[in-house]
C-alpha atoms as a PDB file:
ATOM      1  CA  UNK A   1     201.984 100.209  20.801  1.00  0.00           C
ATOM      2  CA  UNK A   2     200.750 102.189  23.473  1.00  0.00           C
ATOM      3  CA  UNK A   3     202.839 104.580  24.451  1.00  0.00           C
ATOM      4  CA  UNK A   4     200.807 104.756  28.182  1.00  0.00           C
ATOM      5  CA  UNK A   5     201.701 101.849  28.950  1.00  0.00           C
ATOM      6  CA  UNK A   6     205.018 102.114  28.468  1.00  0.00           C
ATOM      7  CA  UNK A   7     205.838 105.158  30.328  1.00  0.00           C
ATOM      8  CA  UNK A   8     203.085 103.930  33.063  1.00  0.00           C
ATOM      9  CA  UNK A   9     205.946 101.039  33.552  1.00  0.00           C
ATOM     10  CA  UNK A  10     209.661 103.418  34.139  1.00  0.00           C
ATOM     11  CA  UNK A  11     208.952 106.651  35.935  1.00  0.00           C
ATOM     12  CA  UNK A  12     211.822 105.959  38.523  1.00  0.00           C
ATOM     13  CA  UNK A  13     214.216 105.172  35.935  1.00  0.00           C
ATOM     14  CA  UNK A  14     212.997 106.848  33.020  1.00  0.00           C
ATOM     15  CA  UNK A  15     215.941 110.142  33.416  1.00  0.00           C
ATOM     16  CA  UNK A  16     218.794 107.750  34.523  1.00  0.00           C
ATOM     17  CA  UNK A  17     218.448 105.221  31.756  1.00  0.00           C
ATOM     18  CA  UNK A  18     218.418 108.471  29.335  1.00  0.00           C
ATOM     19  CA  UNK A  19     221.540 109.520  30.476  1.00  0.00           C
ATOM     20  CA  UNK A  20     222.992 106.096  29.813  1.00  0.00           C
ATOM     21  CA  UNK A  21     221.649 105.917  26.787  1.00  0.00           C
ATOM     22  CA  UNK A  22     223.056 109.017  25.657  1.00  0.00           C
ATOM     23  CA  UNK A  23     226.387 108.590  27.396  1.00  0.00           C
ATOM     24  CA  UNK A  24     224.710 112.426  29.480  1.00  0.00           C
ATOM     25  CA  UNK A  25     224.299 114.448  26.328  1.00  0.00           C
ATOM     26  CA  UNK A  26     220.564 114.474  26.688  1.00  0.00           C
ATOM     27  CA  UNK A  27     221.841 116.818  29.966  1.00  0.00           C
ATOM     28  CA  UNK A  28     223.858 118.983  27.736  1.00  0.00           C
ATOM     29  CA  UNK A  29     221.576 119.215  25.246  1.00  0.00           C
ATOM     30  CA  UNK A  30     218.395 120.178  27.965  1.00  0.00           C
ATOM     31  CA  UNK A  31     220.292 122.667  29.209  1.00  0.00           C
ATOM     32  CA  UNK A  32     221.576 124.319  25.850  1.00  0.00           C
ATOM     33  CA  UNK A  33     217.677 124.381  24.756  1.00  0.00           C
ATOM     34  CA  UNK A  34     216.605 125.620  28.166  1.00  0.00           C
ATOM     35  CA  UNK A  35     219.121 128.761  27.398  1.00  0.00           C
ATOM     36  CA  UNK A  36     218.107 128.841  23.627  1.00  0.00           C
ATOM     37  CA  UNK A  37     214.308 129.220  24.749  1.00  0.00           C
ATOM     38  CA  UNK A  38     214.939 131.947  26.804  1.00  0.00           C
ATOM     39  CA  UNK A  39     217.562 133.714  24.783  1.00  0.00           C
ATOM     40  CA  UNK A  40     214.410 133.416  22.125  1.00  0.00           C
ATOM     41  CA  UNK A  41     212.126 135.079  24.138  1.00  0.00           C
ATOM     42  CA  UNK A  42     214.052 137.947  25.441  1.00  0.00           C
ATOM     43  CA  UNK A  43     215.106 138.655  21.616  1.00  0.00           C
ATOM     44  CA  UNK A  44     211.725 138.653  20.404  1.00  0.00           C
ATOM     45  CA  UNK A  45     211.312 141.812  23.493  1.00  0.00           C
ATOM     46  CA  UNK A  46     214.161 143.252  22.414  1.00  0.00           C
ATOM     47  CA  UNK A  47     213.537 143.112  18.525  1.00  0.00           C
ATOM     48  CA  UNK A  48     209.322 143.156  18.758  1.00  0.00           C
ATOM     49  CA  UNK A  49     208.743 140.287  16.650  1.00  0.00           C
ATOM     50  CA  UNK A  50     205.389 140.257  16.869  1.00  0.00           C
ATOM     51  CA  UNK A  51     205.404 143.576  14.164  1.00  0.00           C
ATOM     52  CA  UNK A  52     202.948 145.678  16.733  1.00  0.00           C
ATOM     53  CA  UNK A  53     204.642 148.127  19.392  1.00  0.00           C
ATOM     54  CA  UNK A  54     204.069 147.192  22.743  1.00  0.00           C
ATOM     55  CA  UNK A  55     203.406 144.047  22.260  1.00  0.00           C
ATOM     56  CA  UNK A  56     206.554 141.933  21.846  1.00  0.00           C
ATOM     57  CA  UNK A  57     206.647 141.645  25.611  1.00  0.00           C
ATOM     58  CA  UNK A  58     203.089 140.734  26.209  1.00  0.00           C
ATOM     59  CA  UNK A  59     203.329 137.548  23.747  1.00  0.00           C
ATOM     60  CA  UNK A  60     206.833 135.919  25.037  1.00  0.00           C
ATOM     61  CA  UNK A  61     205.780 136.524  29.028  1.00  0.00           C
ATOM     62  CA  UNK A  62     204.653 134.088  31.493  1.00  0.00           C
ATOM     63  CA  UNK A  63     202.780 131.471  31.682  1.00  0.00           C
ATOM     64  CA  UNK A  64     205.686 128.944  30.002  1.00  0.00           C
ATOM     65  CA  UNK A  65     204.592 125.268  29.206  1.00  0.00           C
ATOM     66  CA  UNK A  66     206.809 122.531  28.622  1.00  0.00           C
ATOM     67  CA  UNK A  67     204.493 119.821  26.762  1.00  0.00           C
ATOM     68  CA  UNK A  68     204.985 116.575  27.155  1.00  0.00           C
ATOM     69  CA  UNK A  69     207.002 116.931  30.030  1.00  0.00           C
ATOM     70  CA  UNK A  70     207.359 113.301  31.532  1.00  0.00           C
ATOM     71  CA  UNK A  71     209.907 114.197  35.061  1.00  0.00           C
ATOM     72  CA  UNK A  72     210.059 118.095  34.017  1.00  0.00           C
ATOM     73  CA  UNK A  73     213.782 118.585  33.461  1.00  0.00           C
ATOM     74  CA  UNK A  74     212.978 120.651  30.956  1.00  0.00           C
ATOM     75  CA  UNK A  75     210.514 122.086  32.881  1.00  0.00           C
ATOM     76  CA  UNK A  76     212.947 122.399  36.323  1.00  0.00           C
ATOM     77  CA  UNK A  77     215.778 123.625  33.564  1.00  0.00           C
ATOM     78  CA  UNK A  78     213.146 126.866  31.943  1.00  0.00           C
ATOM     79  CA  UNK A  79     211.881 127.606  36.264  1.00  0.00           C
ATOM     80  CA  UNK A  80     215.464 128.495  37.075  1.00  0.00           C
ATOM     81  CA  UNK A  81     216.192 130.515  34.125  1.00  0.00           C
ATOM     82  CA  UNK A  82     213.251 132.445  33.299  1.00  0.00           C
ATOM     83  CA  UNK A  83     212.570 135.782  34.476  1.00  0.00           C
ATOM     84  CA  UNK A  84     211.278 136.501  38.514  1.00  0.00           C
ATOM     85  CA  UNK A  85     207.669 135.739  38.815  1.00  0.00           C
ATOM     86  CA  UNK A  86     206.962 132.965  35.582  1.00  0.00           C
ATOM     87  CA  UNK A  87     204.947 130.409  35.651  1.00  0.00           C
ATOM     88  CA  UNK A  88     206.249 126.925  34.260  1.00  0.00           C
ATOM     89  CA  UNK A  89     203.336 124.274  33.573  1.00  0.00           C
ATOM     90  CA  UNK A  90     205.063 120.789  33.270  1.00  0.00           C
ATOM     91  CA  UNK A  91     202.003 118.880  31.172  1.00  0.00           C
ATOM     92  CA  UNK A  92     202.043 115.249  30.417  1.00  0.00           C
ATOM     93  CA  UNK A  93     199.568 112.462  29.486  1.00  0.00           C
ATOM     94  CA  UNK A  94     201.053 109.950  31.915  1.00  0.00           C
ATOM     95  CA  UNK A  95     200.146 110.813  35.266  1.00  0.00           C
ATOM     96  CA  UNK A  96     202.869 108.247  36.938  1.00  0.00           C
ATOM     97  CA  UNK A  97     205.756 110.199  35.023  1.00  0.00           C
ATOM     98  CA  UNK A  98     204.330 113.899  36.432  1.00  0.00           C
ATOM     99  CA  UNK A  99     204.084 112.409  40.224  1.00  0.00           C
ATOM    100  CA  UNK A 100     207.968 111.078  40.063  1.00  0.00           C
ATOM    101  CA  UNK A 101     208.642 114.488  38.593  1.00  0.00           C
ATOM    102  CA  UNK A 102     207.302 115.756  41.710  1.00  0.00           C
ATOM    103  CA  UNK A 103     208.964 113.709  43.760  1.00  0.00           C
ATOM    104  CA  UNK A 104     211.720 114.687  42.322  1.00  0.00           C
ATOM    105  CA  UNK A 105     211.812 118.149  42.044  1.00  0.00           C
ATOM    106  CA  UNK A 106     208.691 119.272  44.183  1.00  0.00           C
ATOM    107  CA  UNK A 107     206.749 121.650  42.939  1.00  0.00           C
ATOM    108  CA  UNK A 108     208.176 125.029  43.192  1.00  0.00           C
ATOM    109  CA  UNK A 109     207.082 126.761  40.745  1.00  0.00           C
ATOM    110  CA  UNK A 110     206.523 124.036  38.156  1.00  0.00           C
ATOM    111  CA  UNK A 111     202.857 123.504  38.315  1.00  0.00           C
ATOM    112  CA  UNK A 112     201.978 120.100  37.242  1.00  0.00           C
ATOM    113  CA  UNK A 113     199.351 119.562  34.392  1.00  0.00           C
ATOM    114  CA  UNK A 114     197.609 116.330  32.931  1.00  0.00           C
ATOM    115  CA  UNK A 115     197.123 116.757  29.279  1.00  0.00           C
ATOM    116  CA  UNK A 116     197.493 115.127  26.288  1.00  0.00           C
ATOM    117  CA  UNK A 117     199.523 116.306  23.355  1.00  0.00           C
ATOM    118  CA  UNK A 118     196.449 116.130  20.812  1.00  0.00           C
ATOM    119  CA  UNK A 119     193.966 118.245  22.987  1.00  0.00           C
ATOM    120  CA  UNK A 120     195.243 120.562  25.177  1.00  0.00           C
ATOM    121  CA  UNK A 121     193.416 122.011  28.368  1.00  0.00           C
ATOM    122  CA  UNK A 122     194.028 125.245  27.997  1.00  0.00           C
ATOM    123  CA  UNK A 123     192.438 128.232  25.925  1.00  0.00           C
ATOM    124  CA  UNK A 124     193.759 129.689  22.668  1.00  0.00           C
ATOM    125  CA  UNK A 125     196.720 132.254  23.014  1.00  0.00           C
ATOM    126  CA  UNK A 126     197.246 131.488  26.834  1.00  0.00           C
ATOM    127  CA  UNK A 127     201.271 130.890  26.755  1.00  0.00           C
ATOM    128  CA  UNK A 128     204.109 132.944  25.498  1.00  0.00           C
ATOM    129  CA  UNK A 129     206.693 129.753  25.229  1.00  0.00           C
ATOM    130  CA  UNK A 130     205.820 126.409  24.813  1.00  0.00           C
ATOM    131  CA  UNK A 131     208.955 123.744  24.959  1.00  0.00           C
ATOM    132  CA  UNK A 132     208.858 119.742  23.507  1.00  0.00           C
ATOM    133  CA  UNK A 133     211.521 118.061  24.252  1.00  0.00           C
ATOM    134  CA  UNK A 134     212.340 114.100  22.964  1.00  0.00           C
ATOM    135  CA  UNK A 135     208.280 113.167  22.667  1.00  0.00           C
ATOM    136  CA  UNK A 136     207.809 114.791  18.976  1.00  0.00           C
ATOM    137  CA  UNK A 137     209.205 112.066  17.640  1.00  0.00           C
ATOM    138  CA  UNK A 138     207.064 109.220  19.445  1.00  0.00           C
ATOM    139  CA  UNK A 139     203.993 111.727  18.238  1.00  0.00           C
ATOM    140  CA  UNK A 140     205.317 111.957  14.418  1.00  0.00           C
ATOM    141  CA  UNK A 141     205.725 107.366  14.677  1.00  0.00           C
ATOM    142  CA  UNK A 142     201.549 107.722  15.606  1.00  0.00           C
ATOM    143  CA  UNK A 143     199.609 108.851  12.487  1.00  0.00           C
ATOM    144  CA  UNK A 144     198.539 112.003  12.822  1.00  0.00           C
ATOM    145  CA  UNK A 145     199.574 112.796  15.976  1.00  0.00           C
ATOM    146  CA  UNK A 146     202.687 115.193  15.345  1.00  0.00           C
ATOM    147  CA  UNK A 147     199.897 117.355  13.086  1.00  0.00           C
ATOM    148  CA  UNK A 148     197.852 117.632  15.948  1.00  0.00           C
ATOM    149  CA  UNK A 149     200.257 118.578  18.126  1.00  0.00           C
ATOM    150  CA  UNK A 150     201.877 121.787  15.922  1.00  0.00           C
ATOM    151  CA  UNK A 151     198.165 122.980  15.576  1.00  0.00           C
ATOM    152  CA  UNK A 152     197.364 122.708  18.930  1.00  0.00           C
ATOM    153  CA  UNK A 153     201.270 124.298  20.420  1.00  0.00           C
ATOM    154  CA  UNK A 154     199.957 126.802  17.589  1.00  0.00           C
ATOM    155  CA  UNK A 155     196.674 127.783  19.525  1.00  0.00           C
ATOM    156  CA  UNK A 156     197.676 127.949  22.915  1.00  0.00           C
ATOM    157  CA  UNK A 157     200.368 129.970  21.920  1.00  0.00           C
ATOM    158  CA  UNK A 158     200.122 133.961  21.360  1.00  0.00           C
ATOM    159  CA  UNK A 159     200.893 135.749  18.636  1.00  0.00           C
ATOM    160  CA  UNK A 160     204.231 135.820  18.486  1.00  0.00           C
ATOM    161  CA  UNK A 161     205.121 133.404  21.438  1.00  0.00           C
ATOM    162  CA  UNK A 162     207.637 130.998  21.143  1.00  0.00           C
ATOM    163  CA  UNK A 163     207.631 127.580  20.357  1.00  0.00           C
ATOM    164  CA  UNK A 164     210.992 125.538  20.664  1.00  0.00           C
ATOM    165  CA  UNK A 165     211.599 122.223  19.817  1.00  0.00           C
ATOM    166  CA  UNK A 166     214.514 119.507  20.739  1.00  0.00           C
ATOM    167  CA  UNK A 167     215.025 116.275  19.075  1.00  0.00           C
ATOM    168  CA  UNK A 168     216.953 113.769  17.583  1.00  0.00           C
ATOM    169  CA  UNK A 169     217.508 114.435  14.045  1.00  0.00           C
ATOM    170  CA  UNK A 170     218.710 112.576  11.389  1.00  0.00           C
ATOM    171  CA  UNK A 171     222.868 113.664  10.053  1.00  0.00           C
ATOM    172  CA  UNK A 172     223.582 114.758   6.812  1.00  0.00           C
ATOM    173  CA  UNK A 173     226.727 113.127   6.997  1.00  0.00           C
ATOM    174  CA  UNK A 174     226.759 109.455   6.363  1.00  0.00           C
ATOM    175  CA  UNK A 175     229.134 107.993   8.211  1.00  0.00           C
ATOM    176  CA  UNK A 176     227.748 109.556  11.785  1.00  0.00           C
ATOM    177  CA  UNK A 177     224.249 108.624  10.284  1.00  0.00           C
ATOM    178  CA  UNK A 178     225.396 105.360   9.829  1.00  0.00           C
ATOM    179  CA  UNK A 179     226.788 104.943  13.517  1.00  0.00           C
ATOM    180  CA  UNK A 180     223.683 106.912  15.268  1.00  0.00           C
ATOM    181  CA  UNK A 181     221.741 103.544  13.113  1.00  0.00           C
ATOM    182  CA  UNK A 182     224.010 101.015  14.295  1.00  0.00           C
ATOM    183  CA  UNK A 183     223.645 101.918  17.498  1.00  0.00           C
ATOM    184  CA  UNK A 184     220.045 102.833  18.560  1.00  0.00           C
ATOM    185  CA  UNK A 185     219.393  99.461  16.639  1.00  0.00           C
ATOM    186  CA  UNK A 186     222.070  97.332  18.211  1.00  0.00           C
ATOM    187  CA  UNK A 187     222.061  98.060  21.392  1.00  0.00           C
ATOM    188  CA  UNK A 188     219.524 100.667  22.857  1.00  0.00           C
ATOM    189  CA  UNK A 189     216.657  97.845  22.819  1.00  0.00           C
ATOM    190  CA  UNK A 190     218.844  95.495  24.823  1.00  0.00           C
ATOM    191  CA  UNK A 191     220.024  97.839  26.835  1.00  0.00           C
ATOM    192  CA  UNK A 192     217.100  99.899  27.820  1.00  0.00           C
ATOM    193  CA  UNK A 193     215.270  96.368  28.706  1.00  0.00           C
ATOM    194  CA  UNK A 194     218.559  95.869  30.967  1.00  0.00           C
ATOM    195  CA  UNK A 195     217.932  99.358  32.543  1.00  0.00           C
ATOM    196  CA  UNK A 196     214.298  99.135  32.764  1.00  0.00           C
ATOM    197  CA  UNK A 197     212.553  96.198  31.828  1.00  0.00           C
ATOM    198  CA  UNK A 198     210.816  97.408  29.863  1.00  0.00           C
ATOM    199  CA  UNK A 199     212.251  95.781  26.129  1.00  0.00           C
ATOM    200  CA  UNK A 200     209.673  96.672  23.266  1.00  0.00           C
ATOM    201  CA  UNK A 201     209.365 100.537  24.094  1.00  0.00           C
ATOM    202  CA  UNK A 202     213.104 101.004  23.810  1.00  0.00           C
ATOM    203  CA  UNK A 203     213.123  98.698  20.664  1.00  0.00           C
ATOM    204  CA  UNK A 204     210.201 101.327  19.644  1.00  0.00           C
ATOM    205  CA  UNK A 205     212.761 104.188  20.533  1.00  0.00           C
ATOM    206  CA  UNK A 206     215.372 102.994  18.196  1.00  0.00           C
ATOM    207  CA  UNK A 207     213.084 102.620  15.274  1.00  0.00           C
ATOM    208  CA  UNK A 208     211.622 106.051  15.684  1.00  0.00           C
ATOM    209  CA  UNK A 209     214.901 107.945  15.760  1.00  0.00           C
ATOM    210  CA  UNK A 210     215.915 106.302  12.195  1.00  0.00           C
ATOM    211  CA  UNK A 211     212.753 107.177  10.952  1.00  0.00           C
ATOM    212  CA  UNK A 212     212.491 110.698  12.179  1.00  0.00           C
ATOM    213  CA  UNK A 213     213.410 113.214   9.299  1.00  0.00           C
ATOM    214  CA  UNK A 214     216.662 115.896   9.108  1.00  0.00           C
ATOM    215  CA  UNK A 215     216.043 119.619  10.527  1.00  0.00           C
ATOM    216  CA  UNK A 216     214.992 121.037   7.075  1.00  0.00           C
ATOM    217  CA  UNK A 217     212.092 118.675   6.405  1.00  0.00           C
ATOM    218  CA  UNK A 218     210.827 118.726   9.849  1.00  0.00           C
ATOM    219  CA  UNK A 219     211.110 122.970   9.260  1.00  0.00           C
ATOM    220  CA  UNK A 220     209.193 122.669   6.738  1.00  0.00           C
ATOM    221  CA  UNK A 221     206.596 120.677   8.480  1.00  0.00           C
ATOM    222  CA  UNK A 222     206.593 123.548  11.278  1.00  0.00           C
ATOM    223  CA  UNK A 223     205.966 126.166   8.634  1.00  0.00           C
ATOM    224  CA  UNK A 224     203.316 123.894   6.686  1.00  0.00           C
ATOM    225  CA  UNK A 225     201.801 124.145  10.575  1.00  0.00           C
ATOM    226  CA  UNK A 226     201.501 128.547  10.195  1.00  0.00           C
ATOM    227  CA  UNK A 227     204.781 128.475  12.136  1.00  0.00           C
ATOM    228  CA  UNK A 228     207.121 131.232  10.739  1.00  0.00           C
ATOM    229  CA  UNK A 229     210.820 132.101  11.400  1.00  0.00           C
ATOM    230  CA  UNK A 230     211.571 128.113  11.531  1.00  0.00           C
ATOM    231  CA  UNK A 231     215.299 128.033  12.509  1.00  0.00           C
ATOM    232  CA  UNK A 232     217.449 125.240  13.557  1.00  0.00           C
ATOM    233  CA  UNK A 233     220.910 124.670  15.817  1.00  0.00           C
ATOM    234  CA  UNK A 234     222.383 121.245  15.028  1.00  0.00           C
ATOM    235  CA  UNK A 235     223.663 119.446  17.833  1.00  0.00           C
ATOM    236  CA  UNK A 236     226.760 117.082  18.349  1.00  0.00           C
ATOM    237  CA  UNK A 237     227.466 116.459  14.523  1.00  0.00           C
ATOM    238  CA  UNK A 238     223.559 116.260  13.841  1.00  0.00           C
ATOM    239  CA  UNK A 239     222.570 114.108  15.854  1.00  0.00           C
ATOM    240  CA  UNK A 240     219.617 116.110  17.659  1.00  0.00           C
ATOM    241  CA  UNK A 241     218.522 119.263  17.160  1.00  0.00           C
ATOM    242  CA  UNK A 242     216.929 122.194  18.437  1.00  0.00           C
ATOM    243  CA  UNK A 243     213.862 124.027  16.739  1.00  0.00           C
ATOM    244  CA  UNK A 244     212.826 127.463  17.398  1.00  0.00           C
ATOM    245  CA  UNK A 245     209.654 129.253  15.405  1.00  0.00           C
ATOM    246  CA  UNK A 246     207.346 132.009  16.288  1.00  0.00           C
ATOM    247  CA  UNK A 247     203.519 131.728  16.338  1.00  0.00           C
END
């Protein structure tokens, strides 16, 4: 499936048929990684993560990127909160999805970036935070692509920058893993073609979220990636979760 063409088809209705989907926790959940990024970032000032004086603030500051950006909520979410004067690049692969994200938002200071996940634009150690929010797993369903995307969110990033990560995740507990199943199989296909039209990328959606692994195996992925200090907030009972590692 090609994941182009899909996204090439909703840009007006890609955010509202989200929030119906997830009954507005994908808001919440934005919005609590939007915090969590920069909460990261001003720690690793504050604490020098990077292990060299004087350089803690040099490898968390601006430019930001949010990859694979699609509207830039994420993006719009990281502008308001991050400190006076930095740069948010909002980079996607589908064009249609960064011009309704425009329209939408304007520009401001998002600046607006085609680029795909695999092969970035952008020189080696050129961003001190780089945000993915809900596309990791539609990489991780494509061969290799997930690999390619923690080495290259690796290079572009400095030593010591930031990477954070929000997903769905897969529950430890069986009984909400059970009813997360029942229902991205059962009714987000039908329901997303209802919303959008657009039937086999939903029915795509639902198999990718049962498929994706829990926050411990996709740690250990990040780590396996030269990510270190792989930590993980689970969200709404497990359900998603956010990621948060240092270059």
């Amino acid at each position: 499936m090609d994941l182009r063409d899909i996204y090439r088809n909703i840009p007006h209705r890609y955010e509202s048929t989200n929030h119906i989907l997830t009954f507005g926790f994908d808001i919440l959940w934005r919005r609590i990684a939007a915090s969590a990024a920069v909460q990261a970032a001003e720690t690793s000032v504050e604490t020098g993560c990077t292990g060299k004086p004087g350089t803690a603030g040099e490898a968390v500051s601006g430019p930001w990127l949010d990859l694979c950006s699609g509207t830039g909520e994420m993006a719009a979410l990281l502008s308001r909160r991050s400190p006076a004067g930095t740069a948010v690049i909002s980079a996607d692969f589908s064009v249609p999805m960064l011009r309704e994200g425009i329209r939408r938002r304007g520009a401001g200071k998002l600046i607006p970036a085609a680029a795909s996940a695999d092969a970035l634009p952008f020189p080696d150690a050129s961003f001190g935070l780089v945000t993915v929010t809900f596309a990791a797993r539609n990489l991780r369903s494509h061969g290799g692509l997930f690999a390619c995307l923690l080495r290259e969110i690796r290079r572009v990033l400095r030593p010591g920058g930031i990477f954070l990560n929000l997903e769905t995740s897969r529950p430890g507990s069986a009984p909400v893993r059970g009813a997360l199943h029942t229902y991205t199989e059962g009714i987000v296909g039908r329901l997303g073609k209802m919303l959008t039209g657009e039937r086999d990328g939903y029915t795509y959606l639902s198999g990718s979220i049962r498929a994706f692994p829990g926050p411990g195996e996709l740690a250990s992925e990040m780590e396996e990636a030269g990510f270190s200090h792989v930590t993980w907030n689970k969200l709404m009972f497990g359900v998603a979760a956010i990621h948060t590692a240092i270059a």
